[in-house]
Protein backbone atom coordinates (compact mmCIF):
# COMPACT_ATOMS: atom_id res chain seq x y z
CA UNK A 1 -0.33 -34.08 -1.51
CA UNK A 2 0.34 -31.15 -4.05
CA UNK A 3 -2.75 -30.10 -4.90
CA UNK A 4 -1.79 -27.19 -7.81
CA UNK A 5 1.70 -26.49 -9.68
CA UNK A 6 2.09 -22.95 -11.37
CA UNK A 7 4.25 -23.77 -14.32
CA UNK A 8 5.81 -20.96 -16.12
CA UNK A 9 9.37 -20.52 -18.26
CA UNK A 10 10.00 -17.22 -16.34
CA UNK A 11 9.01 -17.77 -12.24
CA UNK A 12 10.06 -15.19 -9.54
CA UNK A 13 12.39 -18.08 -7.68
CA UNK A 14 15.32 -16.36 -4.96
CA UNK A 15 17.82 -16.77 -7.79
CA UNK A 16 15.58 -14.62 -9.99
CA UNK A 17 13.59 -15.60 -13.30
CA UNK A 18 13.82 -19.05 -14.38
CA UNK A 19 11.85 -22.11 -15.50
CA UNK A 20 10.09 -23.35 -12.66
CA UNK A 21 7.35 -24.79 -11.18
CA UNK A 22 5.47 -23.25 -7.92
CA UNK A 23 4.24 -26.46 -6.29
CA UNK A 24 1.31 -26.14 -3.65
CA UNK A 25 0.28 -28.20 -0.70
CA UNK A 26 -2.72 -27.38 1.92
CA UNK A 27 -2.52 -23.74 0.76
CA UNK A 28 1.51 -23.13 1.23
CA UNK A 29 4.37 -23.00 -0.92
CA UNK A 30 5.62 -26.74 -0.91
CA UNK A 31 8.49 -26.32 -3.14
CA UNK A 32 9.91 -24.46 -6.04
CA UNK A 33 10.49 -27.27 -8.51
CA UNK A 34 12.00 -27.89 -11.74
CA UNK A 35 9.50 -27.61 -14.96
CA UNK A 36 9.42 -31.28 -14.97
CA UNK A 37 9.45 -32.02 -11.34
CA UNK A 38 5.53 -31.60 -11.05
CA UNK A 39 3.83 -34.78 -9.24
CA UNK A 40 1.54 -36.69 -10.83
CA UNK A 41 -2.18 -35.89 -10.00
CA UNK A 42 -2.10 -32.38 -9.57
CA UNK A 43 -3.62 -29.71 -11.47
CA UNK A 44 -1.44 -27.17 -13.51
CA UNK A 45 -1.82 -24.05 -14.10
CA UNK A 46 0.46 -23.16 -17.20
CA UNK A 47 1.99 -19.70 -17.11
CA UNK A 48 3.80 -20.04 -20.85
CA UNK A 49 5.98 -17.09 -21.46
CA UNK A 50 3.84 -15.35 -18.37
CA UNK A 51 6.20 -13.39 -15.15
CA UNK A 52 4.92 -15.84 -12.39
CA UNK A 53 5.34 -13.41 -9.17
CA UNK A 54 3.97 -13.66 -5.73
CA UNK A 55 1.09 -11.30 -5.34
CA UNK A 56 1.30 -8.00 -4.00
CA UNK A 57 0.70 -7.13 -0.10
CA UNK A 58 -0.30 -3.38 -0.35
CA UNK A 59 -0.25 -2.61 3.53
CA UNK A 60 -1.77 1.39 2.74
CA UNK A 61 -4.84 1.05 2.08
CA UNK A 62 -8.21 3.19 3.04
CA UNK A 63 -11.09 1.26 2.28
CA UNK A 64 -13.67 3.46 4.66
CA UNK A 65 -15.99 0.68 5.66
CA UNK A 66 -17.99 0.74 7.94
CA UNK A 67 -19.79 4.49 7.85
CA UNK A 68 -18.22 5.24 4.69
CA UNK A 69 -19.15 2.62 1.88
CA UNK A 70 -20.50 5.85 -0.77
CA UNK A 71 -17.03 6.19 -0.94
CA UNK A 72 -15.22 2.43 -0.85
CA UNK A 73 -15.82 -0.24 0.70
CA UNK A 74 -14.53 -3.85 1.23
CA UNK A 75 -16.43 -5.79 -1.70
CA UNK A 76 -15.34 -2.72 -4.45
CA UNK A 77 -11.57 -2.20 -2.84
CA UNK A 78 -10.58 -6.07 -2.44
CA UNK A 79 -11.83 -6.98 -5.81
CA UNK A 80 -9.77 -4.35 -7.00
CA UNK A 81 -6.80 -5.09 -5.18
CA UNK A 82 -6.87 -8.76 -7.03
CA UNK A 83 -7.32 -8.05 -10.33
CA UNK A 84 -4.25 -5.98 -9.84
CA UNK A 85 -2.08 -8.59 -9.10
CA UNK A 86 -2.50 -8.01 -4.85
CA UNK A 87 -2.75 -10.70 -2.45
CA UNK A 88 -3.50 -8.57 0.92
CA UNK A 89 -4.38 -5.19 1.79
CA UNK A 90 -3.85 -3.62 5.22
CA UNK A 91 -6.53 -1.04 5.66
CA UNK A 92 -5.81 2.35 7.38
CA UNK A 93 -7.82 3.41 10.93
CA UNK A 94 -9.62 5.90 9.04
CA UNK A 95 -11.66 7.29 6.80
CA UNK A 96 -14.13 4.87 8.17
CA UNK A 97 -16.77 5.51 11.24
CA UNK A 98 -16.29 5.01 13.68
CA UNK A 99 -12.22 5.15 13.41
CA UNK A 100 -10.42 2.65 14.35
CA UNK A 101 -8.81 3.71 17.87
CA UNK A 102 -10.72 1.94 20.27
CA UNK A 103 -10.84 -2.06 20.80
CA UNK A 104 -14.74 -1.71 20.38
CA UNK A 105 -14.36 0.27 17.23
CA UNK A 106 -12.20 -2.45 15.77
CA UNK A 107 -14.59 -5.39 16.38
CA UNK A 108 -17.36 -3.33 14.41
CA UNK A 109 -15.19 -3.33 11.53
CA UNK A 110 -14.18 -6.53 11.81
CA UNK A 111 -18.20 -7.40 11.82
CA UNK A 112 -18.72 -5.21 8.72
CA UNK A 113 -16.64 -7.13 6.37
CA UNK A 114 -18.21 -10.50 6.54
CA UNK A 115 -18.49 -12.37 3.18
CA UNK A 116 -17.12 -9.26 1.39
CA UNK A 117 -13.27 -9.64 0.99
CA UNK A 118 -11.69 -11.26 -2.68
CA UNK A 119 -8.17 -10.80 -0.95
CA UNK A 120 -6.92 -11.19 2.55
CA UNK A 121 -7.09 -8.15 4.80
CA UNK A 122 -5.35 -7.05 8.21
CA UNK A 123 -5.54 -3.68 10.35
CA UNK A 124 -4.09 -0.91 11.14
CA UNK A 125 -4.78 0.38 14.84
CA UNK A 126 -4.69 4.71 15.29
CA UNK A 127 -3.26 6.60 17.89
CA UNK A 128 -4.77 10.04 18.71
CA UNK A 129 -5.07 12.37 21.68
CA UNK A 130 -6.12 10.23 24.67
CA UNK A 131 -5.96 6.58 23.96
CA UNK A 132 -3.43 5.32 25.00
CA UNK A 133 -5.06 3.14 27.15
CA UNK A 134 -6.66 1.21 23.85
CA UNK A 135 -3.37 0.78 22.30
CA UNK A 136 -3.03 -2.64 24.24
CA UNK A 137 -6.20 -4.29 23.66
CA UNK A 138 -6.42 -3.21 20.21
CA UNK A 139 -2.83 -5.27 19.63
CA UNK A 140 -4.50 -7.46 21.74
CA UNK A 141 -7.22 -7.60 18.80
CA UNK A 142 -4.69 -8.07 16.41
CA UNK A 143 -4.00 -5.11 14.62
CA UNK A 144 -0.41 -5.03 13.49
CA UNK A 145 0.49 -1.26 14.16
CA UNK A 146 -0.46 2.21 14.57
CA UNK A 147 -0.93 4.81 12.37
CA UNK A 148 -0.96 8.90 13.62
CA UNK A 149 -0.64 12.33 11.98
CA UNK A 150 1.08 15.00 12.93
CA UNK A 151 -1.41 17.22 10.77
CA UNK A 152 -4.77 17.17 10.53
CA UNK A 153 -6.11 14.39 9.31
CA UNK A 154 -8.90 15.60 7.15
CA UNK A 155 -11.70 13.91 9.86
CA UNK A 156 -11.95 15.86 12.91
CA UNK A 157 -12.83 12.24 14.79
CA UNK A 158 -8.97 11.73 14.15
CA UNK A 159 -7.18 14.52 15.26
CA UNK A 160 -3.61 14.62 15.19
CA UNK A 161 -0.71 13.73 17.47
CA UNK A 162 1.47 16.39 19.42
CA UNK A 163 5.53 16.07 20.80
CA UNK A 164 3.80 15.16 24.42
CA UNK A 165 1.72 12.24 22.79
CA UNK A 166 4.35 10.66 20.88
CA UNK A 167 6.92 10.59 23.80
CA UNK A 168 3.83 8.99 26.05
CA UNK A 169 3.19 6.63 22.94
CA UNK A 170 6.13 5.58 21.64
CA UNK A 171 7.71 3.49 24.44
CA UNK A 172 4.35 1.96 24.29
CA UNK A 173 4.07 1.07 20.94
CA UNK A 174 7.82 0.09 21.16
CA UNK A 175 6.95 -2.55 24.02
CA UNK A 176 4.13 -4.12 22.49
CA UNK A 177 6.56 -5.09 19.71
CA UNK A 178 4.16 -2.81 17.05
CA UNK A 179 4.84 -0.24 14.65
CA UNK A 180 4.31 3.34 14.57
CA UNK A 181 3.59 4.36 10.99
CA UNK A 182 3.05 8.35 10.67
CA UNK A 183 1.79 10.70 7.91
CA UNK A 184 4.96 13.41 8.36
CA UNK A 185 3.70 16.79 7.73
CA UNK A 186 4.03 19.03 10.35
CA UNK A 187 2.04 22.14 11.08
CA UNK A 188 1.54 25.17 10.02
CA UNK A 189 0.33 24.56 6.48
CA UNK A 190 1.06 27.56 4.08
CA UNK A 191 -1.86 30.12 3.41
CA UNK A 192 -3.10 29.54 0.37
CA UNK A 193 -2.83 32.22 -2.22
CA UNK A 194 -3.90 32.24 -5.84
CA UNK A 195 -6.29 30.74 -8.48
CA UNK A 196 -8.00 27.67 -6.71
CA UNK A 197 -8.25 25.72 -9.77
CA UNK A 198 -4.32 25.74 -10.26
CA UNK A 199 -2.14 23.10 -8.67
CA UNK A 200 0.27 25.70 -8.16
CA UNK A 201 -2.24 27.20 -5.53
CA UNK A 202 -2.59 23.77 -3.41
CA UNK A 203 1.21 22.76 -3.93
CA UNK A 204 2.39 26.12 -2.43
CA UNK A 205 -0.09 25.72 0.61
CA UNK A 206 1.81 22.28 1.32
CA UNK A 207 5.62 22.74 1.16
CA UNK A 208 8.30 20.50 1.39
CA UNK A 209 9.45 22.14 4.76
CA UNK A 210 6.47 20.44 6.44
CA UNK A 211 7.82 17.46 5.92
CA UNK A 212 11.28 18.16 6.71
CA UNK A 213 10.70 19.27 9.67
CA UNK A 214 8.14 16.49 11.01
CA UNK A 215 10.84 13.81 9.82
CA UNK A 216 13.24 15.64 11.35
CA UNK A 217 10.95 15.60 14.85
CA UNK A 218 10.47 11.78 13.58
CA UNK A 219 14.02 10.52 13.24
CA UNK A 220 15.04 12.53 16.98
CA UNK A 221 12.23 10.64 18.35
CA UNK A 222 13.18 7.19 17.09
CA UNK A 223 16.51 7.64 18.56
CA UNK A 224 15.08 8.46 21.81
CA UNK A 225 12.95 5.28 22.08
CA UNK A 226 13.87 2.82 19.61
CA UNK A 227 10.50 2.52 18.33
CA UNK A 228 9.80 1.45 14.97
CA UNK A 229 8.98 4.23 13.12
CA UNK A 230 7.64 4.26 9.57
CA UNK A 231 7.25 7.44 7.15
CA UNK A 232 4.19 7.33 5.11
CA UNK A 233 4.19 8.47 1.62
CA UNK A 234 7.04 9.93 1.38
CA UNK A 235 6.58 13.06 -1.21
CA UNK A 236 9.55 15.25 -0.26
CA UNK A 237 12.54 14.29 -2.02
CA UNK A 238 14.73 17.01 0.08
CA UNK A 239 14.32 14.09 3.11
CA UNK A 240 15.92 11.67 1.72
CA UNK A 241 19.68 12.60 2.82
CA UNK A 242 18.15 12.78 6.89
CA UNK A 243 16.60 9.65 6.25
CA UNK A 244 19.60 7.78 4.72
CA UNK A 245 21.91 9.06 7.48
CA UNK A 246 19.35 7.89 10.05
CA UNK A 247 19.22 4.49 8.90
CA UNK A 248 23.13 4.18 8.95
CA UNK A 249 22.73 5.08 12.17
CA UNK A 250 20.94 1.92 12.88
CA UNK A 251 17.25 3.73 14.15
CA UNK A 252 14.91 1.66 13.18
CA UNK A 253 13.46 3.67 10.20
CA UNK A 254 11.42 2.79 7.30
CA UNK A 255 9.75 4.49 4.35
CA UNK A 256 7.28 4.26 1.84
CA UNK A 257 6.30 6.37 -1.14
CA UNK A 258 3.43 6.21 -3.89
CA UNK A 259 2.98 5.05 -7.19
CA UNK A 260 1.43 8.73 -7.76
CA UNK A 261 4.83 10.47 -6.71
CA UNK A 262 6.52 8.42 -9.09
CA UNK A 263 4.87 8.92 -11.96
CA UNK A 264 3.07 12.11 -11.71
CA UNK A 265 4.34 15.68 -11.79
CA UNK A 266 3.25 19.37 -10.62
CA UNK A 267 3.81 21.08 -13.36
CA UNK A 268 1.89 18.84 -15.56
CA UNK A 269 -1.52 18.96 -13.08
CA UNK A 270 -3.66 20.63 -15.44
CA UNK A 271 -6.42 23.28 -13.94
CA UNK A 272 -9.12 22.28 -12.23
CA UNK A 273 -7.92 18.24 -12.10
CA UNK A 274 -8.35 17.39 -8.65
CA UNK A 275 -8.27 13.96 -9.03
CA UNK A 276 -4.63 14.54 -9.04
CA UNK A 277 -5.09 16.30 -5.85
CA UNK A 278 -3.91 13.78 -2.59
CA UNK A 279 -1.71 14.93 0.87
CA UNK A 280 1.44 15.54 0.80
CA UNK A 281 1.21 16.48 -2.93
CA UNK A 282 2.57 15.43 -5.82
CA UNK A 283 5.92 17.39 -6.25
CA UNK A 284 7.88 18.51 -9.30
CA UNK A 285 9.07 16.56 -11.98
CA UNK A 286 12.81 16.94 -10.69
CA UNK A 287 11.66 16.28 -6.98
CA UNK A 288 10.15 12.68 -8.78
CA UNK A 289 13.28 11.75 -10.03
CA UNK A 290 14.99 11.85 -6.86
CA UNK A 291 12.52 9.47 -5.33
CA UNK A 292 13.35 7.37 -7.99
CA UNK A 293 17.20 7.38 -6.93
CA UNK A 294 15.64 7.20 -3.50
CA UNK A 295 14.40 3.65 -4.19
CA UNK A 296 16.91 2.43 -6.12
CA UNK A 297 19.56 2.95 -3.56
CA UNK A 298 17.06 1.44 -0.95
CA UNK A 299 16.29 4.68 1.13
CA UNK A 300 12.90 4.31 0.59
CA UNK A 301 11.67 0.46 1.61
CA UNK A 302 8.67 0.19 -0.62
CA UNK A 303 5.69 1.40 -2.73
CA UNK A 304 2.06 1.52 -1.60
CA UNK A 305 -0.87 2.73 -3.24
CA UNK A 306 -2.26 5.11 -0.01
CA UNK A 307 -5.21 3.89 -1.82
CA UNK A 308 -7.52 7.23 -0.64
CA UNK A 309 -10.97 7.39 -2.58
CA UNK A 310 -13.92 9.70 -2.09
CA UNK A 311 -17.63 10.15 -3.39
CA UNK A 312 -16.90 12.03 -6.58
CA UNK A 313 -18.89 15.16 -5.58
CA UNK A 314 -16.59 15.95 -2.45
CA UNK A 315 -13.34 16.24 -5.27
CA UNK A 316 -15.12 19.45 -6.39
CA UNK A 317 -14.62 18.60 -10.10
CA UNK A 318 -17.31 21.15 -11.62
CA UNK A 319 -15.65 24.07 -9.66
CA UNK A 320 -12.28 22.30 -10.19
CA UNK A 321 -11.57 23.73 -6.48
CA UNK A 322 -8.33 22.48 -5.37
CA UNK A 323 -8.35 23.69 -1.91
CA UNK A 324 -12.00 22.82 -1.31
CA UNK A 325 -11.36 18.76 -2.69
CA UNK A 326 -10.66 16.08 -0.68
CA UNK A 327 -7.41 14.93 -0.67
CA UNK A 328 -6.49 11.35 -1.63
CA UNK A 329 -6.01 9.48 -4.58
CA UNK A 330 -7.47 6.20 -5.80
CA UNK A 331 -5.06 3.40 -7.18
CA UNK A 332 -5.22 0.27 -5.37
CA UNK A 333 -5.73 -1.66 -9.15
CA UNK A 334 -2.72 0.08 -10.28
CA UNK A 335 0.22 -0.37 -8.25
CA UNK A 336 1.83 -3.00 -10.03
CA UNK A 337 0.89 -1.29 -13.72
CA UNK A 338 2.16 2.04 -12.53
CA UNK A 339 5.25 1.29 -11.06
CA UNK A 340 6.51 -1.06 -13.24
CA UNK A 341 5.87 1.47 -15.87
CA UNK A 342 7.70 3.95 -14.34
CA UNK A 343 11.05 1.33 -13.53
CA UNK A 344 10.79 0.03 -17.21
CA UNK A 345 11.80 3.30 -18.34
CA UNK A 346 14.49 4.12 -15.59
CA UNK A 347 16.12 0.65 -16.24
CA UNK A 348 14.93 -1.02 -13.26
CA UNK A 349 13.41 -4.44 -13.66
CA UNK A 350 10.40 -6.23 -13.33
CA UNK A 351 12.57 -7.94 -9.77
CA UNK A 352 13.05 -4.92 -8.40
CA UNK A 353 9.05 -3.73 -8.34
CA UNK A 354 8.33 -6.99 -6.60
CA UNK A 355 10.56 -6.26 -3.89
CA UNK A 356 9.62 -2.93 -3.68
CA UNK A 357 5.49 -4.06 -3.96
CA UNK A 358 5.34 -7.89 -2.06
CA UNK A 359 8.57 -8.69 -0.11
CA UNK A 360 9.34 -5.38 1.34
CA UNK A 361 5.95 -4.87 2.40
CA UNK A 362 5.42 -8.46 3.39
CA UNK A 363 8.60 -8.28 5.40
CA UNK A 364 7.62 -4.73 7.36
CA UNK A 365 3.84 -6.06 8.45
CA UNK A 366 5.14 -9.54 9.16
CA UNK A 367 3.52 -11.83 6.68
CA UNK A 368 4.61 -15.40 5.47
CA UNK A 369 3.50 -13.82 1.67
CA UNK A 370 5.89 -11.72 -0.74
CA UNK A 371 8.03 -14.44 -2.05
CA UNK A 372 7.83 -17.37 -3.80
CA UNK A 373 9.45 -19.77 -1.45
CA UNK A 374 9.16 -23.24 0.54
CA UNK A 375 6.32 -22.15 3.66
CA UNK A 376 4.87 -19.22 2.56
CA UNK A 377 1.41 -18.79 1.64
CA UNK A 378 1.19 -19.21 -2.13
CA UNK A 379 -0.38 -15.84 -3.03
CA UNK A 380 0.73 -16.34 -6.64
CA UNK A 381 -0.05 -13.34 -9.96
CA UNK A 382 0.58 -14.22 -13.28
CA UNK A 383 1.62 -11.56 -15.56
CA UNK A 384 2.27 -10.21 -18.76
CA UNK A 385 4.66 -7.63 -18.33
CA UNK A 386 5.33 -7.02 -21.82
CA UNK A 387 1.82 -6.11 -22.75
CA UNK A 388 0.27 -2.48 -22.55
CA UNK A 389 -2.94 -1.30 -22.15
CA UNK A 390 -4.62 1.89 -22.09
CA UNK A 391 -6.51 2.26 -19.05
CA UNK A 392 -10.31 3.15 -19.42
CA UNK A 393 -13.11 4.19 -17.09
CA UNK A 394 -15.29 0.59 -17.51
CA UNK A 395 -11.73 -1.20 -16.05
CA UNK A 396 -11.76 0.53 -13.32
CA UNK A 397 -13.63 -1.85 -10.02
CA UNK A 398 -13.09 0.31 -7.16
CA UNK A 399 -16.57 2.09 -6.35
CA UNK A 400 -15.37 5.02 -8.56
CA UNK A 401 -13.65 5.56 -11.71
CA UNK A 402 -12.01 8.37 -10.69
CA UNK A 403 -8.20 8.81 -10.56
CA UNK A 404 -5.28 10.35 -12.43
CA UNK A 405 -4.41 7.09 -13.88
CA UNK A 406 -7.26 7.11 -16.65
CA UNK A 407 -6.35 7.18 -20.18
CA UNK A 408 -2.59 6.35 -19.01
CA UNK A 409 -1.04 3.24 -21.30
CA UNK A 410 0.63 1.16 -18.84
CA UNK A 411 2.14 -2.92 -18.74
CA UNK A 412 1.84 -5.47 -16.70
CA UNK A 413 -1.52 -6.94 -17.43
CA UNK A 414 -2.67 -9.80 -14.75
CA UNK A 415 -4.02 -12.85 -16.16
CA UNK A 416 -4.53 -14.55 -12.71
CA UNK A 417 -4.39 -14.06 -9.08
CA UNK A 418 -4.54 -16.53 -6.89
CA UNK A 419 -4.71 -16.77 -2.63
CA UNK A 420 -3.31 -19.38 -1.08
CA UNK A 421 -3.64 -21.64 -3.97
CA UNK A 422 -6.85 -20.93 -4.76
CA UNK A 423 -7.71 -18.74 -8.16
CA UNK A 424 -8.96 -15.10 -7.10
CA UNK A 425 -8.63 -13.34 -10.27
CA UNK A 426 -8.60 -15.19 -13.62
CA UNK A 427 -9.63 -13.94 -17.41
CA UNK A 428 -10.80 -10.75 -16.04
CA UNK A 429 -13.21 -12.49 -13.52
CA UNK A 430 -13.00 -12.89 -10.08
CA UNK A 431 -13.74 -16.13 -8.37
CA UNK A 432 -16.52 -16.45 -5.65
CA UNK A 433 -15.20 -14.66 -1.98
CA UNK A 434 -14.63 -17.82 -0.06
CA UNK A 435 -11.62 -18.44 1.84
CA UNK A 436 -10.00 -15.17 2.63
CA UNK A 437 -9.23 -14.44 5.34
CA UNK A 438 -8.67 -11.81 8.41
CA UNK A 439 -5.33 -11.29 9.53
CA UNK A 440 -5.20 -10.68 13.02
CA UNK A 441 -1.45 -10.18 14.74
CA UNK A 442 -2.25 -12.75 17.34
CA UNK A 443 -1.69 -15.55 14.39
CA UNK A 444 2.22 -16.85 13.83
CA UNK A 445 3.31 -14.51 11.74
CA UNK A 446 7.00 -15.24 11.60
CA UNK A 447 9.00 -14.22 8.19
CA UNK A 448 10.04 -18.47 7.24
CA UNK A 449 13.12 -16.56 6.22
């Protein structure tokens, strides 16, 4: 029985925009109908002139519960996440406490987040120094990869990965049929020298090379073991060539970069901002554009927020102390606003975000979500993409209002979210958290394509 049908004249369908209707049964895509094709007795939703798109599936995500709610937590990040357009979130190992590299660690999270999610949520599982032996039971709890650094981390309860712990890891990893998603900077940072309150200062103590050369380390690593490997945040535009050559190569090799790389630019950080301030940094304006070339030619898979908030007193803001803030930036609401701002005006279109944002990142965690097809789970966001709107502090529902993105006039205003069928996000209200759920590995998570 089709319970809803999303009706719109312009619907995300695999042969692009078109009149359609998205027709839902027992929470799953039933069909992709014609306008007029709807059965009788269900309830429609009409989308008008409205982009109907699947909903986003941001798979970076640090939402710090449990240990660190002062600074985000599940009920502030996931009702973020759907008013801006995103179906899932997969949240990062860390900054939460305790970290997420033990099987025990993972079950208190899992028992922190009762009653608190407004989108679905999976795991990411960490690798460190000395646990290897909890990389099997924590796929075993179901998260769906592993994330490491090969600098450190920021929390010395998550210290960083060497040469000797990859190799031991990696054929590991590789076996349990898992992911190994790494933050590529490599050690030694750069002393910093200069005025702390200029981003020159903290972009000079973080140099391009460190990424080279831990992608470089990456790349010779994955052809050794054929282990999925996956570049976080990308920054460094000087990669790209490695990485391209790499992937004809046929290592399995994937990348992600920011909305905040995209759109932001070094030389336009003014003094003392450290909101802007996140790890790798942002680079310069030039450095952006090549990213965007990056995407467009595919090199880099997709765009994730690296959603990375903080109580507003450890971002220094009175001193404006760039090398004494935390690094990370918050923008889970704005992934879809931001990038598809940024596309818009290099002539990509509003298709080309959503494969960037939903399928790609649906595809590289293993979700049935990211498309609007027949057996998928009909995560579903209706927007205006034509709209703008000038983004203000009382919008703003992670825990803080804090980021770079304030006072920035950007599209793509969502009018409704909804999970599985079910309305999330409509009006600027979010529905009541039922039904979400926890996405554990150990479910059937095969791609229906």
């Amino acid at each position: 029985m089709i319970e809803l049908a999303v009706r719109g004249r312009r619907v995300l369908t695999a042969e692009g925009f078109r009149p359609a209707a998205v027709l839902v049964e027992d929470g799953k895509i039933a069909a992709v109908a014609g306008p007029d094709e709807i059965p009788a007795g269900a309830a429609v939703r009409e989308a008008g002139d409205l982009a109907v798109i699947p909903a986003l599936v941001d798979c970076h995500v640090h939402v710090n519960e449990p240990g660190r709610t002062e600074w985000e937590g599940f009920e502030t990040a996931t009702a973020a996440a759907a008013a801006g357009g995103i179906g899932t979130i997969v949240d990062m190992p860390l900054n939460c406490s305790p970290v997420t590299t033990s099987r025990a660690a993972l079950e208190t999270k899992l028992g922190a987040i009762d009653g608190k999610l407004a989108v679905d949520a999976a795991f990411w599982g960490g690798l460190v120094p000395g646990n290897l032996p909890e990389l099997g039971p924590l796929a075993e709890g179901g998260v769906v990869g592993f994330k490491c650094f090969l600098t450190h981390s920021g929390l010395d309860e998550f210290p960083n990965v060497t040469r000797v712990d990859l190799d031991a890891a990696m054929p590991a990893i590789r076996d349990l049929s898992l992911p190994l998603i790494v933050h590529a900077e490599l050690d030694p940072c750069a002393e910093a020298a200069g005025d702390a309150r200029r981003y020159a200062t903290y972009l000079a103590s973080r140099p391009g090379e460190m990424e080279l050369r831990a992608i470089r380390l990456l790349i010779e690593l994955c052809r050794r073991h054929r282990t999925r490997t996956h570049i976080v945040h990308l920054s460094c535009a000087d990669a790209l060539d490695e990485i391209e050559r790499a992937k004809q190569e046929g290592l399995p090799l994937t990348v992600e970069t920011c909305p905040h790389y995209l759109t932001f630019a070094s030389d336009e950080v003014p003094d003392g901002a450290t909101q802007f301030k996140c790890a790798p940094p942002i680079r310069t304006a030039e450095n952006r554009e090549r990213l965007w070339r990056g995407l467009g030619r595919g090199v880099i898979d997709f765009v994730v927020s690296d959603h990375s908030p903080c109580a507003p007193e450890l971002k220094k803001m009175p001193s404006g102390d760039f090398m004494g803030a935390w690094g990370g930036i918050a923008g889970l609401q704005f992934v879809l606003a931001a990038t598809l701002s940024g596309a818009k005006r290099r002539g990509f279109a509003l298709e080309d975000v959503v494969r960037w944002t939903a399928r790609g990142t649906a595809d590289f965690v293993g979700l049935p979500k990211g498309r609007l097809e027949k057996g998928r789970d009909a995560d579903i966001a209706i927007v205006d993409d034509a709209e703008l709107f000038d983004l203000k502090a009382e919008a703003v529902r992670h825990r803080h209002s804090l980021t770079p993105y304030l006072g920035l006039r950007l599209p793509g205003v969502v009018a409704a979210s909804y999970l599985r069928g079910r309305p999330i996000y409509e009006d600027g209200r979010l529905a009541p958290r039922s039904g979400r759920r926890l996405l554990k590995r150990s479910h059937s998570w095969t791609s229906p394509s």
